[in-house]
PDB file of N, CA and C in Angstrom:
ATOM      1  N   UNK A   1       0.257 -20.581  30.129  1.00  0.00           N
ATOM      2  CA  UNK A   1       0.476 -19.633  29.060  1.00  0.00           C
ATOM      3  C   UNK A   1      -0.875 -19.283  28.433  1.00  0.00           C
ATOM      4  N   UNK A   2      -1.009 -17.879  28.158  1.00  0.00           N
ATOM      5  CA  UNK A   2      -2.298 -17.629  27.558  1.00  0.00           C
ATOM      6  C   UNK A   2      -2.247 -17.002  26.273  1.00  0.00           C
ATOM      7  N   UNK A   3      -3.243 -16.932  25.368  1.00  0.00           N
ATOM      8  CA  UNK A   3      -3.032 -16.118  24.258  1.00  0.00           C
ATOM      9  C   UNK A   3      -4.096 -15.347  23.989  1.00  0.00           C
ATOM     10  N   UNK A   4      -3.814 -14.405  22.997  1.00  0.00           N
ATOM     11  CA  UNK A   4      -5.072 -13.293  22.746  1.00  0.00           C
ATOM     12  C   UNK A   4      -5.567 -13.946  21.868  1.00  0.00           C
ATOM     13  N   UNK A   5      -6.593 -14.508  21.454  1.00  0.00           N
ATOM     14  CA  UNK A   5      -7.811 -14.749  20.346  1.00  0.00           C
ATOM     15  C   UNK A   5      -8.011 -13.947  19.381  1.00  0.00           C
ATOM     16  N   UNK A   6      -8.026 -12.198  19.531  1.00  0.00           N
ATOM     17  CA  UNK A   6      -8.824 -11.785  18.934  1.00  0.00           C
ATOM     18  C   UNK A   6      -8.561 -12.034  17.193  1.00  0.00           C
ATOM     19  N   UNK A   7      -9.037 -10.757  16.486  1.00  0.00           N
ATOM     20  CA  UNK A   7      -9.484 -11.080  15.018  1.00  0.00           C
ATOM     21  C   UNK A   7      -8.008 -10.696  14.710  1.00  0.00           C
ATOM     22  N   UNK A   8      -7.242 -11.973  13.283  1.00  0.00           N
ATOM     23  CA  UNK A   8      -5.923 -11.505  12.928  1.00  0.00           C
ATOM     24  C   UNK A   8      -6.297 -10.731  11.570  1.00  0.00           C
ATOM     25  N   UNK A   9      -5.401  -9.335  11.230  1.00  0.00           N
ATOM     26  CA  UNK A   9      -5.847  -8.609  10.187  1.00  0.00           C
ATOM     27  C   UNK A   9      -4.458  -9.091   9.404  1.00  0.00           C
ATOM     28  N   UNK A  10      -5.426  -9.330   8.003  1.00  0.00           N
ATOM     29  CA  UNK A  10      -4.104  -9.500   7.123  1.00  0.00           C
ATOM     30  C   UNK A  10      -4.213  -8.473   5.882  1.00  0.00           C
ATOM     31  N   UNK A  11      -3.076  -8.291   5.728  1.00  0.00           N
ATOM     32  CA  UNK A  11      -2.775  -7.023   4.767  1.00  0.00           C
ATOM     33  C   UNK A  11      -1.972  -7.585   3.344  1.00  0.00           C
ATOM     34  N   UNK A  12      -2.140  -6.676   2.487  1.00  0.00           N
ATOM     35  CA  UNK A  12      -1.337  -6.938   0.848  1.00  0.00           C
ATOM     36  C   UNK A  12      -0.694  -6.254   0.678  1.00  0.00           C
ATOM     37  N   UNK A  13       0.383  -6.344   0.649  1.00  0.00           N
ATOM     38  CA  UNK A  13       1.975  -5.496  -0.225  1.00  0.00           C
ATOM     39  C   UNK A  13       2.181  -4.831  -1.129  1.00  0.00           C
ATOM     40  N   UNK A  14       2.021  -3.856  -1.678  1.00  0.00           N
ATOM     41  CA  UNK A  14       2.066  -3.348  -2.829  1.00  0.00           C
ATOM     42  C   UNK A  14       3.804  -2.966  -3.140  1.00  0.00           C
ATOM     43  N   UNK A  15       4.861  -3.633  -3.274  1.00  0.00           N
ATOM     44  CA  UNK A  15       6.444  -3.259  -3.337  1.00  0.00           C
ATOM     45  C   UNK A  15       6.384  -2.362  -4.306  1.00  0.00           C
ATOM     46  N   UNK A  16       6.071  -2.051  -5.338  1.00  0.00           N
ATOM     47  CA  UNK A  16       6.081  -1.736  -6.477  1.00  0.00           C
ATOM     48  C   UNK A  16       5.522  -0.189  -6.830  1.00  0.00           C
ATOM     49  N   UNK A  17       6.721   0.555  -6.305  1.00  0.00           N
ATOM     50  CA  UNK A  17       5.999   2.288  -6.369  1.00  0.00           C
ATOM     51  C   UNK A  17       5.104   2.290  -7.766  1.00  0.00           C
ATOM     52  N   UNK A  18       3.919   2.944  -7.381  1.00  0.00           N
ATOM     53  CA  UNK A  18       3.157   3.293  -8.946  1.00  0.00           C
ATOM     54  C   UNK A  18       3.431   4.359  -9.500  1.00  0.00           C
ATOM     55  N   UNK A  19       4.332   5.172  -8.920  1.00  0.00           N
ATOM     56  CA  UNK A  19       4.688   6.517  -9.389  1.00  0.00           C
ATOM     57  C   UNK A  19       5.969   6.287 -10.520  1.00  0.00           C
ATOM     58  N   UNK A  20       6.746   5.195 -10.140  1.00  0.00           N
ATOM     59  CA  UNK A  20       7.920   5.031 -10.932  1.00  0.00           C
ATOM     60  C   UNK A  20       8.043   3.791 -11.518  1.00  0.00           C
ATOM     61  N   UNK A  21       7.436   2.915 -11.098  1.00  0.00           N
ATOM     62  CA  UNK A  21       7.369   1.303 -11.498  1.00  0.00           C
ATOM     63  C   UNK A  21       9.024   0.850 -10.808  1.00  0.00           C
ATOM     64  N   UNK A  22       9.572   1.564  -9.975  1.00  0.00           N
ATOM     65  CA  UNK A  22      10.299   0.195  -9.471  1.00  0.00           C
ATOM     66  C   UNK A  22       9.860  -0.715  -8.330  1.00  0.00           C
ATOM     67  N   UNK A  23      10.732  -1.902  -8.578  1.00  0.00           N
ATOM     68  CA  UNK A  23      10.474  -2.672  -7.142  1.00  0.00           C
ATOM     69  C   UNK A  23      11.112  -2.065  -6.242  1.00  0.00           C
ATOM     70  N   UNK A  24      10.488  -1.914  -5.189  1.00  0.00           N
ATOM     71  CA  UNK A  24      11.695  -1.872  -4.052  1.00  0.00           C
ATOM     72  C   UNK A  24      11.866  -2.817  -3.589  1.00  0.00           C
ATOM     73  N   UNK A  25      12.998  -3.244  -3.021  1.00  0.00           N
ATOM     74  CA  UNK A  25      13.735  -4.986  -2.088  1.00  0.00           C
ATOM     75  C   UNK A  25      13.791  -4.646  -1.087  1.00  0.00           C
ATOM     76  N   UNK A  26      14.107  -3.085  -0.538  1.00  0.00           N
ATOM     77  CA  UNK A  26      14.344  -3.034   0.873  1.00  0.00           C
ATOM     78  C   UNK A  26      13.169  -2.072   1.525  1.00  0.00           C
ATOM     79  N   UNK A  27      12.169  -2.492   2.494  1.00  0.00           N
ATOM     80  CA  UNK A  27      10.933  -1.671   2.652  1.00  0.00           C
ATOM     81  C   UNK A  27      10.666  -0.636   4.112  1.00  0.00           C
ATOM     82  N   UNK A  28      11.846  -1.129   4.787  1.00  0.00           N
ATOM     83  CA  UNK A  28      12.206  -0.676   6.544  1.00  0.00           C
ATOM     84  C   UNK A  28      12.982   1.134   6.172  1.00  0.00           C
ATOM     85  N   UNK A  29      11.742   1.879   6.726  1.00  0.00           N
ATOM     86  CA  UNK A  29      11.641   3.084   6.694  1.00  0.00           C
ATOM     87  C   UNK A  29      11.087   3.822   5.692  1.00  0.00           C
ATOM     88  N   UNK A  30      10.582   2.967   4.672  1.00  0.00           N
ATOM     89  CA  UNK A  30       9.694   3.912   2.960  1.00  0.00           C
ATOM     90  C   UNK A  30       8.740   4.024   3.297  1.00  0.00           C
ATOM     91  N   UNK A  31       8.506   4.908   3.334  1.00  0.00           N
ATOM     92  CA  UNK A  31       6.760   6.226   3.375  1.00  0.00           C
ATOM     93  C   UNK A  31       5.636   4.594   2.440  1.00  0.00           C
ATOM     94  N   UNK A  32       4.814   5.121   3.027  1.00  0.00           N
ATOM     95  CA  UNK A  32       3.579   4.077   2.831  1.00  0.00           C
ATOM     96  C   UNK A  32       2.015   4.158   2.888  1.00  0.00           C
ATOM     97  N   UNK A  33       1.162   3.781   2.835  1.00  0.00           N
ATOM     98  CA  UNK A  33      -0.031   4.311   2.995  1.00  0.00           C
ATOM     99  C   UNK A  33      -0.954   2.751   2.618  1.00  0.00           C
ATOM    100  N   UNK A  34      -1.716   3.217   3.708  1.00  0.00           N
ATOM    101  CA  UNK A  34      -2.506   2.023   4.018  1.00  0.00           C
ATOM    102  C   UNK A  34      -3.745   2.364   3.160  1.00  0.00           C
ATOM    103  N   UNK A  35      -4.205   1.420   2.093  1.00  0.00           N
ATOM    104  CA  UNK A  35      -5.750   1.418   1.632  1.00  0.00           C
ATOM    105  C   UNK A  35      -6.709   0.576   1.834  1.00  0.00           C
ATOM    106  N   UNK A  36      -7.709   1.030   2.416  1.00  0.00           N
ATOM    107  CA  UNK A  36      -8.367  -0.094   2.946  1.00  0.00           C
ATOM    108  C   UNK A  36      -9.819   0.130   2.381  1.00  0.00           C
ATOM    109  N   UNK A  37     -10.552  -0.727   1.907  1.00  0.00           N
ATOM    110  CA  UNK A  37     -12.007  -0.659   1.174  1.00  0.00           C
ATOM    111  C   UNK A  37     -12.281  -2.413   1.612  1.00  0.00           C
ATOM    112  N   UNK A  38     -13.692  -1.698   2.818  1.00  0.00           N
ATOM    113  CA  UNK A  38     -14.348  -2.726   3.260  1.00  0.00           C
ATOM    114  C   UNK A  38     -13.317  -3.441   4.275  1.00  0.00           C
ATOM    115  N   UNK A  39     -13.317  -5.151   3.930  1.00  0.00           N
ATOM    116  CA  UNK A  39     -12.318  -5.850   4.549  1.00  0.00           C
ATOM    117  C   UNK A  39     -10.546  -5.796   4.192  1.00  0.00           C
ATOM    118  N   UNK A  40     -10.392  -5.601   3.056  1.00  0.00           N
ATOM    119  CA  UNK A  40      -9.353  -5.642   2.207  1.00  0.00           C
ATOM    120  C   UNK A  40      -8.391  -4.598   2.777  1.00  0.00           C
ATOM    121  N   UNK A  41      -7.058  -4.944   3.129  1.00  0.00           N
ATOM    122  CA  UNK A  41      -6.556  -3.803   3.283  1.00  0.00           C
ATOM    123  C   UNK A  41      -5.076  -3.849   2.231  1.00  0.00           C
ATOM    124  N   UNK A  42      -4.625  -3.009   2.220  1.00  0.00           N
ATOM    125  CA  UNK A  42      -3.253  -2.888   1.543  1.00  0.00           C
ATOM    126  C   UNK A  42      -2.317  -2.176   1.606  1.00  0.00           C
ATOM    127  N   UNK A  43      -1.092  -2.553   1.580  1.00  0.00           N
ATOM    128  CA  UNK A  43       0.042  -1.367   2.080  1.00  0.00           C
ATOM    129  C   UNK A  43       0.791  -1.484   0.509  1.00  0.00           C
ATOM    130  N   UNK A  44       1.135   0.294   0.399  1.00  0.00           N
ATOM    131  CA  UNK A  44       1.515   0.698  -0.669  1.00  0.00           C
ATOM    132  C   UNK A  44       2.783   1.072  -0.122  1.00  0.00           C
ATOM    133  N   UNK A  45       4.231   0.442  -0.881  1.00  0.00           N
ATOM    134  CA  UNK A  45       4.826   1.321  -0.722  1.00  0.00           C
ATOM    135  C   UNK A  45       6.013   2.566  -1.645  1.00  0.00           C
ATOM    136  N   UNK A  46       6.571   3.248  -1.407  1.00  0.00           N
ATOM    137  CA  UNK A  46       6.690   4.429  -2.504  1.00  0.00           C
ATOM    138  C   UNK A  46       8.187   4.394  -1.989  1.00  0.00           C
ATOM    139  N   UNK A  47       9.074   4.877  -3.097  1.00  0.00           N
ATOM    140  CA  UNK A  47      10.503   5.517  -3.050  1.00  0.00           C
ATOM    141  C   UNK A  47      11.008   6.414  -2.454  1.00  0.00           C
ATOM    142  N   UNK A  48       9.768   7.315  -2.374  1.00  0.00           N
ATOM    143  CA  UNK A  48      10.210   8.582  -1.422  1.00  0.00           C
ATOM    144  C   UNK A  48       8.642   9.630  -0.927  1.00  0.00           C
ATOM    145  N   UNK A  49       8.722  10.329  -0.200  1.00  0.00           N
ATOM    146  CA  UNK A  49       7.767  10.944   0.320  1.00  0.00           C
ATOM    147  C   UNK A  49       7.151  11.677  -1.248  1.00  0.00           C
ATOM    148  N   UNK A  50       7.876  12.258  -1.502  1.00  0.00           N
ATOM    149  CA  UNK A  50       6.937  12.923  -3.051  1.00  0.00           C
ATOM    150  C   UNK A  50       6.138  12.302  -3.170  1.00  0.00           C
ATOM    151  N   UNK A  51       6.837  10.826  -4.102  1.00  0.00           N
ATOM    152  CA  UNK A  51       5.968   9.705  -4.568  1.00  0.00           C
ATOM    153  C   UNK A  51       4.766   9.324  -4.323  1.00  0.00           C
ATOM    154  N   UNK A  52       4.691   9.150  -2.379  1.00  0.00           N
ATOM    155  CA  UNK A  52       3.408   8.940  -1.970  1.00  0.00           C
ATOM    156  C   UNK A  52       2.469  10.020  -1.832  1.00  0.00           C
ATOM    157  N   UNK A  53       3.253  11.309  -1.712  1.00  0.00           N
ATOM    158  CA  UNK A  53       2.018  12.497  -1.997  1.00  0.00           C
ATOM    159  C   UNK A  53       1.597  12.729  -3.384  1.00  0.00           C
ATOM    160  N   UNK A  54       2.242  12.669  -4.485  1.00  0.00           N
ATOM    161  CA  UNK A  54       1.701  12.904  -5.932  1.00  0.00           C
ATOM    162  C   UNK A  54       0.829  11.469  -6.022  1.00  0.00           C
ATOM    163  N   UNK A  55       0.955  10.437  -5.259  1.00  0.00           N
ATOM    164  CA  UNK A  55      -0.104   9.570  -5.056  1.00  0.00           C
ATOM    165  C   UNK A  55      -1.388   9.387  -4.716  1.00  0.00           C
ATOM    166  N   UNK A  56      -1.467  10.012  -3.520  1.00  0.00           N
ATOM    167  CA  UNK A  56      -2.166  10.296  -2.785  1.00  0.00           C
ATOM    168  C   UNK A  56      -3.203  11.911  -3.539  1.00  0.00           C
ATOM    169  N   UNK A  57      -2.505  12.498  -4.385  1.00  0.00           N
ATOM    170  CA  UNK A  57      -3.386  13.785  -4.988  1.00  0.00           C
ATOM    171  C   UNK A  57      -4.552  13.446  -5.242  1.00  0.00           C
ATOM    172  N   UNK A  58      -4.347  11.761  -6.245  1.00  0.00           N
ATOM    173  CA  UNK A  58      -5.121  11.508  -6.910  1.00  0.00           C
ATOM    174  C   UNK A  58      -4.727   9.281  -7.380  1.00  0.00           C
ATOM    175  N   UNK A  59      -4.985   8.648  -6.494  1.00  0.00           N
ATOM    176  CA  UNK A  59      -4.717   7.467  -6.822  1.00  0.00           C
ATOM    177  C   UNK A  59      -5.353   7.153  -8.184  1.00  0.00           C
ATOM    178  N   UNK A  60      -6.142   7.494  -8.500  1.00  0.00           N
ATOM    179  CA  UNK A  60      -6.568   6.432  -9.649  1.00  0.00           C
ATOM    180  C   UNK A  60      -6.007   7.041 -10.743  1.00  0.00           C
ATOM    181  N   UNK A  61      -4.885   7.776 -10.998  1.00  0.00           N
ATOM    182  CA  UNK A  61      -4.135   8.557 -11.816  1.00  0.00           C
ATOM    183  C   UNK A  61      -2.854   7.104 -12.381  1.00  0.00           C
ATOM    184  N   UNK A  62      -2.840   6.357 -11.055  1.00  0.00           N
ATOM    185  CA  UNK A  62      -1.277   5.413 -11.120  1.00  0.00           C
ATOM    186  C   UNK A  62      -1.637   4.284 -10.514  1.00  0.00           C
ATOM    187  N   UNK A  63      -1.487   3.230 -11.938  1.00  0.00           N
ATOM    188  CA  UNK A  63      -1.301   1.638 -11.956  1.00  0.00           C
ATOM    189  C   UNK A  63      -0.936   0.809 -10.742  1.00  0.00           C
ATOM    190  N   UNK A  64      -1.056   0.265  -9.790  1.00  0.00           N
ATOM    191  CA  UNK A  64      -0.962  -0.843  -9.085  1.00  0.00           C
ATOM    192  C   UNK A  64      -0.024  -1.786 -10.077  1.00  0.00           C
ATOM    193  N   UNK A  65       0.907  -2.290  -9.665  1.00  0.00           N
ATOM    194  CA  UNK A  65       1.596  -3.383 -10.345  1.00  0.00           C
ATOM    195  C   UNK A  65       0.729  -5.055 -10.277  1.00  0.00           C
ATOM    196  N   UNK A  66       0.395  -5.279  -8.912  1.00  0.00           N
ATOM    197  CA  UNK A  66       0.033  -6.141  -8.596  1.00  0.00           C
ATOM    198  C   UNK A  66      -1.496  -6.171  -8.304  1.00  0.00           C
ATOM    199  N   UNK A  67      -2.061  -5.530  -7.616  1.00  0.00           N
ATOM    200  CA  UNK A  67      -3.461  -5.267  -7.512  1.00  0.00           C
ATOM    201  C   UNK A  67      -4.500  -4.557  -7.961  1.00  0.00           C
ATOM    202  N   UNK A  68      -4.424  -3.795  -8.971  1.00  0.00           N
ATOM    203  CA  UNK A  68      -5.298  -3.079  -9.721  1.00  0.00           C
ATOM    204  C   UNK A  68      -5.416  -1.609  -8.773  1.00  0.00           C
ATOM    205  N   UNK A  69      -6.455  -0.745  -9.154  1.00  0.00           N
ATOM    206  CA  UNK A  69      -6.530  -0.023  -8.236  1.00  0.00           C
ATOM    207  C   UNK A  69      -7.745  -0.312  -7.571  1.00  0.00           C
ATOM    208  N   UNK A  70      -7.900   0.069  -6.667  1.00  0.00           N
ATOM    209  CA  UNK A  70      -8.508   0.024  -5.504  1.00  0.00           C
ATOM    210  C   UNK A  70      -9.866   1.225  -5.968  1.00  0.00           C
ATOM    211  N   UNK A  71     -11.048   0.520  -5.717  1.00  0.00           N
ATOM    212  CA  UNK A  71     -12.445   1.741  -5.797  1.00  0.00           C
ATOM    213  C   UNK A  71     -12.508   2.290  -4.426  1.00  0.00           C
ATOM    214  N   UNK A  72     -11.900   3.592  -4.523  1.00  0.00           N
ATOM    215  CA  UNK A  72     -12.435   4.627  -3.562  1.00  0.00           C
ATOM    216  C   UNK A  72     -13.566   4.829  -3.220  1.00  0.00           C
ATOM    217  N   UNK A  73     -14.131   4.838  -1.931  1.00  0.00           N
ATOM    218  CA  UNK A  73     -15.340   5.180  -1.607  1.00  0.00           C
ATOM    219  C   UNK A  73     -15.666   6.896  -1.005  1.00  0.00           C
TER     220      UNK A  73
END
């Protein structure tokens, strides 16, 4: 039996739309968007497609529940 070695990437959860402040519990099929600065990566996820585009206009407009926001480069 063999295995792949290479590098494992680990990612952070963001459940917590910033557009509306709910949690979501169930995450299989919600629009999402990956932020990544440097090593760090993070998955955001949103209630509905709007959500993540009025997100995406302008992130540093809307709170992170859990992680602050993220410095855009």
């Amino acid at each position: 039996m063999q295995f792949n070695t290479g590098v494992l990437k680990m990612y952070r959860i963001e459940t917590i739309d910033p557009i509306t402040g709910k949690s979501l519990t169930q995450l299989v099929d919600m629009p999402y968007v990956i932020a990544n600065v440097d090593d760090d990566s993070l998955v955001i996820y949103f209630e509905s497609e709007r959500n993540r585009d009025l997100y995406l206009q302008d992130p540093t407009r809307h709170r992170l529940q859990h992680y602050g926001h993220l410095s855009q480069n």
